[in-house]
N, C-alpha and C. Protein backbone atom coordinates (compact mmCIF):
# COMPACT_ATOMS: atom_id res chain seq x y z
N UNK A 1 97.87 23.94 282.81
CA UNK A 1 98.97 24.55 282.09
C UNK A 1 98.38 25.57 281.12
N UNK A 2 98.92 26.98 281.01
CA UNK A 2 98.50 27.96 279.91
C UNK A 2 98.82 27.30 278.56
N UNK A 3 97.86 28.16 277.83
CA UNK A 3 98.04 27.42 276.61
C UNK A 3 99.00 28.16 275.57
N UNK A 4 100.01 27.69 275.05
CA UNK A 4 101.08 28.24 274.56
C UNK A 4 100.80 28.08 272.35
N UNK A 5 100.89 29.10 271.95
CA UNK A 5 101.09 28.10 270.36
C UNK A 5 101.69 27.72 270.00
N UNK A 6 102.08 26.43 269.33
CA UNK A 6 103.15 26.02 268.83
C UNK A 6 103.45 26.70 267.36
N UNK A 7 104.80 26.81 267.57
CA UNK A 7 105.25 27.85 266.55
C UNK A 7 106.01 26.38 265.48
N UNK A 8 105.37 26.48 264.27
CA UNK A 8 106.04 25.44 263.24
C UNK A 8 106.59 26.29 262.05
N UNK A 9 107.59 25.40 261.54
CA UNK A 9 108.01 25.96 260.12
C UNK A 9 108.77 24.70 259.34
N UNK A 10 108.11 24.87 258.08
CA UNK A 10 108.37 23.14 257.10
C UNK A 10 109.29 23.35 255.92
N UNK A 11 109.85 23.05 255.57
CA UNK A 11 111.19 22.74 254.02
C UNK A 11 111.16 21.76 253.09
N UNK A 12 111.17 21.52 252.02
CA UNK A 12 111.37 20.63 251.47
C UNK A 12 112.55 20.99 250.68
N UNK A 13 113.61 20.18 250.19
CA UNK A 13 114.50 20.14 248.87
C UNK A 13 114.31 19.02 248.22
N UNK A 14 114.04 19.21 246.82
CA UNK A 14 114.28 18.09 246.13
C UNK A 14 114.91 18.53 244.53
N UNK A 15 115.97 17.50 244.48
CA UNK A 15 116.19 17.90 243.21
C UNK A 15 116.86 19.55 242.49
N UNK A 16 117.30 20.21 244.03
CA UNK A 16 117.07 21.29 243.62
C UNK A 16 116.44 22.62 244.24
N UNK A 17 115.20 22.08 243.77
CA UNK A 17 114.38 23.61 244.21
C UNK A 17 114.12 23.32 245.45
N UNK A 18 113.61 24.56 246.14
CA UNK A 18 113.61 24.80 247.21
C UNK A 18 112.27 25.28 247.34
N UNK A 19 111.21 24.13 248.19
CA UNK A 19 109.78 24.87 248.88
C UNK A 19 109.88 25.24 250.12
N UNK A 20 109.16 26.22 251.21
CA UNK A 20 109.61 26.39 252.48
C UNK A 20 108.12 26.43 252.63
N UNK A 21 107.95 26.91 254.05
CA UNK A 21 106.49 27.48 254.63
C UNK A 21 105.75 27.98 254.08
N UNK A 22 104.31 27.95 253.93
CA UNK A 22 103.17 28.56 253.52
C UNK A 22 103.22 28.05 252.11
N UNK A 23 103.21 27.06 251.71
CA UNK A 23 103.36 26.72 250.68
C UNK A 23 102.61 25.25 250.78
N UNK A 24 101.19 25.56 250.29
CA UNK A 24 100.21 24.73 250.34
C UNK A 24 100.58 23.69 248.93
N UNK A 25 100.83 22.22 249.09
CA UNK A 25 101.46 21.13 248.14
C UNK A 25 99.99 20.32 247.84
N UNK A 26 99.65 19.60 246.46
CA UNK A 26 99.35 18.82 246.06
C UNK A 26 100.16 17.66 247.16
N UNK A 27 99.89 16.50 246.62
CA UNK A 27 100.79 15.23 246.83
C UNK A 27 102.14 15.85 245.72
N UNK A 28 102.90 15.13 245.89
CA UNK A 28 104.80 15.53 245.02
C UNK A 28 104.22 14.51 243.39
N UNK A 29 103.50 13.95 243.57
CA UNK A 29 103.17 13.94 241.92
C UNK A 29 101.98 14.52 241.40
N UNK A 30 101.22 15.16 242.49
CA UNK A 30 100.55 16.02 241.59
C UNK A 30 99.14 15.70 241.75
N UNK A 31 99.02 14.39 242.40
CA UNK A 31 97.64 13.77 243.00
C UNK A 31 97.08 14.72 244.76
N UNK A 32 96.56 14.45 244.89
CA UNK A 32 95.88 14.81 246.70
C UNK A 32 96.42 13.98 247.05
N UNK A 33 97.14 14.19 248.53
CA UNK A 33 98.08 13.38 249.18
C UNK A 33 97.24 12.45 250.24
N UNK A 34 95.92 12.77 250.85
CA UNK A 34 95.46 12.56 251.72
C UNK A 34 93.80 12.26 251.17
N UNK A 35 93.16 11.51 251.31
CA UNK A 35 91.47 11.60 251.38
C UNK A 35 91.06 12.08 252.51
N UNK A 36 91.62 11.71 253.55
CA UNK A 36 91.33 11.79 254.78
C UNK A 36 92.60 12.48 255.72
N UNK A 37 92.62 13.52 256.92
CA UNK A 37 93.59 13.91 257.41
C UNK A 37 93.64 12.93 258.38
N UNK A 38 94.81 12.39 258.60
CA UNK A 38 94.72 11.50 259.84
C UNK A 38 94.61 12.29 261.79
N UNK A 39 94.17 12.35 262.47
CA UNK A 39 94.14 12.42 263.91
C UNK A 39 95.48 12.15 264.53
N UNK A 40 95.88 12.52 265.56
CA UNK A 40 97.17 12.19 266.43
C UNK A 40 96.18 11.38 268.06
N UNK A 41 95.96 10.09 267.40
CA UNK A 41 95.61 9.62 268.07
C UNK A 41 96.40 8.47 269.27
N UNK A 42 97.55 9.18 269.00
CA UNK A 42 98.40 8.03 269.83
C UNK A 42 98.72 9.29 270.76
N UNK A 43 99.06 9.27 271.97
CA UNK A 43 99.51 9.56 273.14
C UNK A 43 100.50 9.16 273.77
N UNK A 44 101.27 10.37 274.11
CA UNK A 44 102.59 10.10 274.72
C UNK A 44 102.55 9.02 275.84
N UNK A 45 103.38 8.13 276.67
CA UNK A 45 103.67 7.71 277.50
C UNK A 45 103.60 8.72 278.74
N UNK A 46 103.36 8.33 279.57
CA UNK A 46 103.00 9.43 280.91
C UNK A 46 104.56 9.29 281.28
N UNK A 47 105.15 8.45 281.27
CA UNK A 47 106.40 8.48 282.13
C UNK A 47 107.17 9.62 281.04
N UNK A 48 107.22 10.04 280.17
CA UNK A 48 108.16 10.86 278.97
C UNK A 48 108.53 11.99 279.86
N UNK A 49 109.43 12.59 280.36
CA UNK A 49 110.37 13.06 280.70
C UNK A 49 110.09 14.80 279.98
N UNK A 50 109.07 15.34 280.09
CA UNK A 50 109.24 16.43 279.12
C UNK A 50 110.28 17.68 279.07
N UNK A 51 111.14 17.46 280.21
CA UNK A 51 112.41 18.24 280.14
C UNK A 51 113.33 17.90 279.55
N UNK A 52 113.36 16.43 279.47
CA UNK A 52 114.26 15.61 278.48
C UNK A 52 114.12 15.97 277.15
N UNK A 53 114.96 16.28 277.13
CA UNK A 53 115.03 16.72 275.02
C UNK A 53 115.06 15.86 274.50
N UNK A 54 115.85 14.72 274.80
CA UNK A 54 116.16 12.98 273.67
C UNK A 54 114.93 12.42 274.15
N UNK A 55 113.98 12.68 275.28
CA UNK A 55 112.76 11.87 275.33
C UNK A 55 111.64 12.08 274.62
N UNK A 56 111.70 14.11 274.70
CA UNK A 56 110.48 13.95 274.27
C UNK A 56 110.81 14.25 272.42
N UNK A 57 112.27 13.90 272.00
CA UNK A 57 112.16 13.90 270.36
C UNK A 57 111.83 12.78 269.99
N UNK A 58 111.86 11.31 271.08
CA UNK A 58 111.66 10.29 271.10
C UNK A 58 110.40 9.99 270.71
N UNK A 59 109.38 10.60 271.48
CA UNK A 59 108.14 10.59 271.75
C UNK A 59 107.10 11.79 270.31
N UNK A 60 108.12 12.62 269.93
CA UNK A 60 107.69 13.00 268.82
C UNK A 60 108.03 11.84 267.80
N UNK A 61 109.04 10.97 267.63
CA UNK A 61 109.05 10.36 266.57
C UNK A 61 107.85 9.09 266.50
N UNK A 62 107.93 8.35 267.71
CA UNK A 62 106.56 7.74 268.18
C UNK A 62 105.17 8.09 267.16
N UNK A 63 104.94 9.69 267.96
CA UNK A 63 103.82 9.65 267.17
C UNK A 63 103.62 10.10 265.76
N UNK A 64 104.85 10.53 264.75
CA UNK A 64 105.16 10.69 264.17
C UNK A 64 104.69 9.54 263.06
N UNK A 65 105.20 8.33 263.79
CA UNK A 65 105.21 6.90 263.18
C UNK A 65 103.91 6.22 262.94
N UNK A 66 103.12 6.66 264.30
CA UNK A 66 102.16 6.20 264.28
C UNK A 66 100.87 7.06 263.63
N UNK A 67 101.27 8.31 263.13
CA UNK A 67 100.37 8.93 262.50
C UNK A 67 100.41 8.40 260.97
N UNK A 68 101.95 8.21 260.66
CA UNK A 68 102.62 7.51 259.09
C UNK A 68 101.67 6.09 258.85
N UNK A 69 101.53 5.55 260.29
CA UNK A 69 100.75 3.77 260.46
C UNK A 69 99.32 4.59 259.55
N UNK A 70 98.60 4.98 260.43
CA UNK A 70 97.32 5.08 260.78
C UNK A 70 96.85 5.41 258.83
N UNK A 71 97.37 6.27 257.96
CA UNK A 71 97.27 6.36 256.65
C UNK A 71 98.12 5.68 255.97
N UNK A 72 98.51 4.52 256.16
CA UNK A 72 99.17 3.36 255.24
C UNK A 72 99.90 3.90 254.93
N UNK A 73 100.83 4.48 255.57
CA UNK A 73 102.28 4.84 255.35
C UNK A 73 103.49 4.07 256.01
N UNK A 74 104.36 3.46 255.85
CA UNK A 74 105.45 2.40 256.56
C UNK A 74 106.00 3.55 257.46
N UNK A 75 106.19 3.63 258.76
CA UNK A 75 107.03 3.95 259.74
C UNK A 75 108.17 4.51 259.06
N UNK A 76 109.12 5.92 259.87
CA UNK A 76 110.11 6.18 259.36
C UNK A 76 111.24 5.58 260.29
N UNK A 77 112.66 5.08 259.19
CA UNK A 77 113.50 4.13 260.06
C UNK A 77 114.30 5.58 260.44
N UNK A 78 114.78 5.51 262.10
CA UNK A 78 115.44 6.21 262.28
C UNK A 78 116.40 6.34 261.87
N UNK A 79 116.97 7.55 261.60
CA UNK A 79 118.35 7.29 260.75
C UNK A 79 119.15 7.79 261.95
N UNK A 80 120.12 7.33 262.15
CA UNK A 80 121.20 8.17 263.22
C UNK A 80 121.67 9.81 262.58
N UNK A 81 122.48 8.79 261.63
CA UNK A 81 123.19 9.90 261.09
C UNK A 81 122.54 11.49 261.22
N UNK A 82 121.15 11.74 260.74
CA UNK A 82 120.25 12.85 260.80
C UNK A 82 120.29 13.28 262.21
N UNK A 83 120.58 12.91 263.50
CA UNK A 83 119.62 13.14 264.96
C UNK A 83 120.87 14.01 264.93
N UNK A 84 122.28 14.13 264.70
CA UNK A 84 123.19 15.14 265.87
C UNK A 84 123.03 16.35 264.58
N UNK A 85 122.42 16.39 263.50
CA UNK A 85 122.34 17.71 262.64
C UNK A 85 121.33 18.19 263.13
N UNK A 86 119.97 17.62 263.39
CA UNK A 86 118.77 18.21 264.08
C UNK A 86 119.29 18.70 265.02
N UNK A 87 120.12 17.97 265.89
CA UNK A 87 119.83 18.74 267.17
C UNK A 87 120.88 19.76 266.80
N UNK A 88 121.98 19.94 266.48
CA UNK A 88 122.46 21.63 265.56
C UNK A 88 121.20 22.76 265.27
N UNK A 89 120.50 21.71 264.34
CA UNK A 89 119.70 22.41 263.86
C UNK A 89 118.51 23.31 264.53
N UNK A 90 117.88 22.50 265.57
CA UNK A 90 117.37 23.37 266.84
C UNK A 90 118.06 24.05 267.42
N UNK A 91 119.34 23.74 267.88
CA UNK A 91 120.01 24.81 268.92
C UNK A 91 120.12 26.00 267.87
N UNK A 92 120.48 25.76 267.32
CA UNK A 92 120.58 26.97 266.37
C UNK A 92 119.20 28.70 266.00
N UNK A 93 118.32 27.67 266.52
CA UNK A 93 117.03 28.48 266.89
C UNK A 93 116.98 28.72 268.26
N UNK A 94 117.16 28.21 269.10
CA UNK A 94 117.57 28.62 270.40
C UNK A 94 117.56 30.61 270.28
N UNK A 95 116.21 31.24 270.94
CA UNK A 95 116.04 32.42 271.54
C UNK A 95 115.62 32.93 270.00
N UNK A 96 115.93 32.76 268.77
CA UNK A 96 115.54 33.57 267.55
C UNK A 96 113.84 33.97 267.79
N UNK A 97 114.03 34.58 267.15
CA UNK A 97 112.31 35.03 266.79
C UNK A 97 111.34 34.34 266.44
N UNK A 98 111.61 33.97 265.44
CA UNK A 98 110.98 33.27 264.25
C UNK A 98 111.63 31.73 263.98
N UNK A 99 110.99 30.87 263.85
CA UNK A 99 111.73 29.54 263.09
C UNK A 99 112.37 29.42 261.84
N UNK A 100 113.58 29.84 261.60
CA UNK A 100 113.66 29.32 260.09
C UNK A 100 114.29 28.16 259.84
N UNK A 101 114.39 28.64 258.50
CA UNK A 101 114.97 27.05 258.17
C UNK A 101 116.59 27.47 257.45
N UNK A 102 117.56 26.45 257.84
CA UNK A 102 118.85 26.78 257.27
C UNK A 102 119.37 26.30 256.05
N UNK A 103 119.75 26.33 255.49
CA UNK A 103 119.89 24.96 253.65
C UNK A 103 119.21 23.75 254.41
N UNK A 104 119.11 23.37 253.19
CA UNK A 104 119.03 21.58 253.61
C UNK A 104 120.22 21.15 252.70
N UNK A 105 120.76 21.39 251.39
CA UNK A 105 121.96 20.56 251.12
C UNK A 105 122.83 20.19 252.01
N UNK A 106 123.32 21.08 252.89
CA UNK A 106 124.03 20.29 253.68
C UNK A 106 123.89 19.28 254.53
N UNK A 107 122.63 18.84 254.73
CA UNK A 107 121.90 17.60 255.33
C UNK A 107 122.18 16.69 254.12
N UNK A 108 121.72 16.93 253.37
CA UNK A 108 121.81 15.65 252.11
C UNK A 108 123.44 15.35 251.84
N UNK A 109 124.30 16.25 252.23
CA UNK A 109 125.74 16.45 252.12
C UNK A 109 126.19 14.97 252.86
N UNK A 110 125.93 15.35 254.38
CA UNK A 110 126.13 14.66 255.49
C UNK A 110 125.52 13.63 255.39
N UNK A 111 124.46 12.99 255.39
CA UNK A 111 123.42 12.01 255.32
C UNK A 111 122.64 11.52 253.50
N UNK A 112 123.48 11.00 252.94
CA UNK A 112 123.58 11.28 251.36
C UNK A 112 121.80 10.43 251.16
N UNK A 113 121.19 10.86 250.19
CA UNK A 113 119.97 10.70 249.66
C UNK A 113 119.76 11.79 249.01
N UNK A 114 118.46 11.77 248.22
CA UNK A 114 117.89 12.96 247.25
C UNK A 114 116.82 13.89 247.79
N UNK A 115 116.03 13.05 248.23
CA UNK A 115 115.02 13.84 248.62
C UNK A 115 115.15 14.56 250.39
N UNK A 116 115.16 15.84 250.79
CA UNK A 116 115.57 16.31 252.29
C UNK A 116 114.12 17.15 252.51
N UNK A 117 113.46 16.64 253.71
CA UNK A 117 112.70 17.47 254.01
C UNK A 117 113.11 18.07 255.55
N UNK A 118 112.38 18.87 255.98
CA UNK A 118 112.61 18.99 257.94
C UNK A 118 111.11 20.23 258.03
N UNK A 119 111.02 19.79 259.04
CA UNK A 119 109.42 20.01 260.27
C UNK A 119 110.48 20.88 261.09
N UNK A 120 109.66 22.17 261.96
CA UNK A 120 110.30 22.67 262.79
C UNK A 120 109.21 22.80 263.98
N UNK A 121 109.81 22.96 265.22
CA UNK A 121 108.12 23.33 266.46
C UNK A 121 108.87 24.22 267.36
N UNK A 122 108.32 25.12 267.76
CA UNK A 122 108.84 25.04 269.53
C UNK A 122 107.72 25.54 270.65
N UNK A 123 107.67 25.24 271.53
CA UNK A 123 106.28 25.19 272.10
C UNK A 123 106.32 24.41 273.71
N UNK A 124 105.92 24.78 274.65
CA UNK A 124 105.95 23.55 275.73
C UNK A 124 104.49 22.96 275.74
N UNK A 125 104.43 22.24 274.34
CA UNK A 125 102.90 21.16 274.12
C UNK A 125 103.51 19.90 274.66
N UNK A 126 102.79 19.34 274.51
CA UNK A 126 102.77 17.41 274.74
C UNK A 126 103.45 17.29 273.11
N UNK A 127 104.00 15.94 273.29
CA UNK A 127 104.11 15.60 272.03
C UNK A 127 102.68 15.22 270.83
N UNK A 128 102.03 15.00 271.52
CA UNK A 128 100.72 14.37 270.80
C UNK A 128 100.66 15.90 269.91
N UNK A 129 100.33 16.60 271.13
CA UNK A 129 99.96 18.47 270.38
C UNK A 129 100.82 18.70 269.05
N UNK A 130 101.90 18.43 269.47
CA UNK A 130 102.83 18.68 268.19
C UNK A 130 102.67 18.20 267.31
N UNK A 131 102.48 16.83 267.21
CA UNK A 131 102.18 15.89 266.30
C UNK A 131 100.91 16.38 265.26
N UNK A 132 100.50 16.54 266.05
CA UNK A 132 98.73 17.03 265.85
C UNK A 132 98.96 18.71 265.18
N UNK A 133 99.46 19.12 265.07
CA UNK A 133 100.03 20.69 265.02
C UNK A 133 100.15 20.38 263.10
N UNK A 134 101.27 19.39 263.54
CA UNK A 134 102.08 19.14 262.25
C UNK A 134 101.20 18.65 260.92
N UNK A 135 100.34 17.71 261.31
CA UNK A 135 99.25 17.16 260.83
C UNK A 135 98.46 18.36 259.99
N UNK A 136 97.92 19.31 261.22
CA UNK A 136 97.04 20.46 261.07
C UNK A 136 97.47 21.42 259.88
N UNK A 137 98.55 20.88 259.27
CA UNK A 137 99.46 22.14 258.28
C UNK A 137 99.58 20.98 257.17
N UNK A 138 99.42 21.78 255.99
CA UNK A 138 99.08 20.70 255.05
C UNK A 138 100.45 20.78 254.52
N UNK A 139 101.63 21.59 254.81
CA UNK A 139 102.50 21.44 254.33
C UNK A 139 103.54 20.82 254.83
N UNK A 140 103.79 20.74 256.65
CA UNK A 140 103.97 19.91 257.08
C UNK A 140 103.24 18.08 257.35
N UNK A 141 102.22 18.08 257.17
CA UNK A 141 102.11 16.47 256.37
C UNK A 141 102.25 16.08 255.20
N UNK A 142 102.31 16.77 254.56
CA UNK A 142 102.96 16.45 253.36
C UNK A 142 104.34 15.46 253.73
N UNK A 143 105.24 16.36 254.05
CA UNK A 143 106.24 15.87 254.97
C UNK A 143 106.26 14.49 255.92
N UNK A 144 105.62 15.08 256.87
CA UNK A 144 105.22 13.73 257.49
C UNK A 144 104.42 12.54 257.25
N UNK A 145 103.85 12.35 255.96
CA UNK A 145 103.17 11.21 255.65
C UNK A 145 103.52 10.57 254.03
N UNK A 146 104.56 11.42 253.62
CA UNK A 146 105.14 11.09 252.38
C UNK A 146 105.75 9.76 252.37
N UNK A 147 105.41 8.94 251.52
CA UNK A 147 105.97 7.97 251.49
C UNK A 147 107.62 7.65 250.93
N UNK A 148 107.74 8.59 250.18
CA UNK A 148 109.07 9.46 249.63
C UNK A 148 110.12 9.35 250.91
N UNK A 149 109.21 9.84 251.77
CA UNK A 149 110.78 10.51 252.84
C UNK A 149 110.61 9.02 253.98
N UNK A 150 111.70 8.01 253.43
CA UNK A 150 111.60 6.81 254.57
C UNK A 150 112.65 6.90 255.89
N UNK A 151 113.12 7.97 256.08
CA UNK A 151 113.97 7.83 257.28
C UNK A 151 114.12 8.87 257.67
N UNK A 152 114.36 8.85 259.20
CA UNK A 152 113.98 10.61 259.97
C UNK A 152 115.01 10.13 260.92
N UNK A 153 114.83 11.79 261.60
CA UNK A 153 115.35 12.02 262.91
C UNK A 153 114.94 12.88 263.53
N UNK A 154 114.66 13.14 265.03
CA UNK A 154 114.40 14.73 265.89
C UNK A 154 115.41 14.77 266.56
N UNK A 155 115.48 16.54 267.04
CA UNK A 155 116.78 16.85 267.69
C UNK A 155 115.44 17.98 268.77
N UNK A 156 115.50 17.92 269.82
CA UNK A 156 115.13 18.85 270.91
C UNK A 156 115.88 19.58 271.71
N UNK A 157 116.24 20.48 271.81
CA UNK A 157 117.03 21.42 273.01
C UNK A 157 116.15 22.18 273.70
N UNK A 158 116.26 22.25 274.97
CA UNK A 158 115.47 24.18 275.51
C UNK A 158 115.85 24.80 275.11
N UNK A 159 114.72 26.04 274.94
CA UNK A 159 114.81 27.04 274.47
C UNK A 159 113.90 27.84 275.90
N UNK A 160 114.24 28.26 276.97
CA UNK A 160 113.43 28.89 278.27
C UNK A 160 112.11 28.04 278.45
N UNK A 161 111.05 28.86 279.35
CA UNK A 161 110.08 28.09 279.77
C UNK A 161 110.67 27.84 281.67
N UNK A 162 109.90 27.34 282.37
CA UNK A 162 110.10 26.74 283.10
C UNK A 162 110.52 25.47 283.74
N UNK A 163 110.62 24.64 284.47
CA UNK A 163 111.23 23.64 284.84
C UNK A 163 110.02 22.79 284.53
N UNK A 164 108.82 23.03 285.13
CA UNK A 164 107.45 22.05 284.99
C UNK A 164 107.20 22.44 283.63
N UNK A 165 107.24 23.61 282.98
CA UNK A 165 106.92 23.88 281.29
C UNK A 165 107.69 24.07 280.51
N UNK A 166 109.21 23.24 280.28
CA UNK A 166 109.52 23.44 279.56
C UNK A 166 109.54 23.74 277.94
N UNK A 167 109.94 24.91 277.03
CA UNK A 167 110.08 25.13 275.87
C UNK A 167 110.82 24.87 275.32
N UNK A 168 110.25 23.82 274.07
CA UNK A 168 111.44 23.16 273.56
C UNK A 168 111.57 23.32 272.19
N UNK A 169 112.48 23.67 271.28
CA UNK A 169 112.72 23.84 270.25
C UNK A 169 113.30 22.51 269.17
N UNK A 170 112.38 22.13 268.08
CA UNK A 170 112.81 20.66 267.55
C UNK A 170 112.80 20.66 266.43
N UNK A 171 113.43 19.97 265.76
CA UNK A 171 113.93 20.02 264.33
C UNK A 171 113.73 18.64 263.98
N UNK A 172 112.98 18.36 262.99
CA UNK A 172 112.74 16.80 261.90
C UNK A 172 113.06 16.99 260.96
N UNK A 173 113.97 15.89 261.09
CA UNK A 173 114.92 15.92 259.45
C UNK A 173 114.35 14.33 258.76
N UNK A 174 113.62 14.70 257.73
CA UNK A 174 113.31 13.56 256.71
C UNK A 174 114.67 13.27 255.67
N UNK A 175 114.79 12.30 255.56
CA UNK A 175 115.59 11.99 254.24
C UNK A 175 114.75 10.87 253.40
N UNK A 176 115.16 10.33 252.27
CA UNK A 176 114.62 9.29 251.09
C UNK A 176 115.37 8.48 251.48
């Protein structure tokens, strides 16, 4: 398979202000969040369906979880409520240019808590890649290994690509 980049873009709201992409974070109190970067050492299931959008957001949350394990972080509980705004929230990138990001109050609107983060990808990687992508960005683990944000969701749609490579566009919505 050619090698494609995965295109990411990260958000946080809290309280208010608004951090987005390229926006290299301490830990949220001000400590180093990490001693160590953790690896995406878990691997998708071979059977994962990678045309399947609910499989492979499945399979992103997987390793998602298990990257949260691996640095003593508790697993995020899926939240329902979050999965049909993600997946809005990807289609909504569907063919754009660029990834952005849309408010997040209205996530916290819908799905009430304080703290709203969301991860963005699109890419026809493995999930591991993604995972591993996300990791690779210190502003998206932030995100993903915060102990702050205990409940998630992914939303996947196509976005083109082929039938064997599909490109998929995905949205992670953290809440507190």
């Amino acid at each position: 398979m050619p090698h494609h980049p995965i295109r990411l873009a990260v958000t946080l709201v809290t309280a208010g202000a608004l951090l987005t992409a390229c926006t290299t974070l301490p830990g949220r109190n001000g400590t180093p969040l990490l001693t160590a970067t953790p690896q995406a050492t878990w691997t998708a299931p071979g059977d994962v369906d990678l045309a399947d959008p609910a499989a492979y957001a499945a399979a992103l949350e997987d390793g998602v979880n298990a990257a949260r394990v691996q640095v003593g972080v508790d697993a995020l509980e899926h939240e329902e409520c979050l999965r049909p705004i993600a997946v809005e929230r990807a289609q909504a990138l569907v063919g754009a240019a660029e990834l952005t990001h849309a408010p997040l109050p209205p996530v916290r609107e819908a799905c009430p808590g304080g703290l709203v983060a969301e991860n963005l990808s699109r890419g026809p990687e493995a999930p591991q890649d993604v995972v591993q992508a996300w990791i690779d960005s210190p502003t998206h683990l932030e995100n993903l290994v915060s102990g702050e944000l205990r409940r998630g969701a992914i939303g996947c749609v196509p976005d083109g690509g082929t039938p064997t490579s599909p490109v998929l566009v995905c949205a992670h919505l953290f809440i507190d």
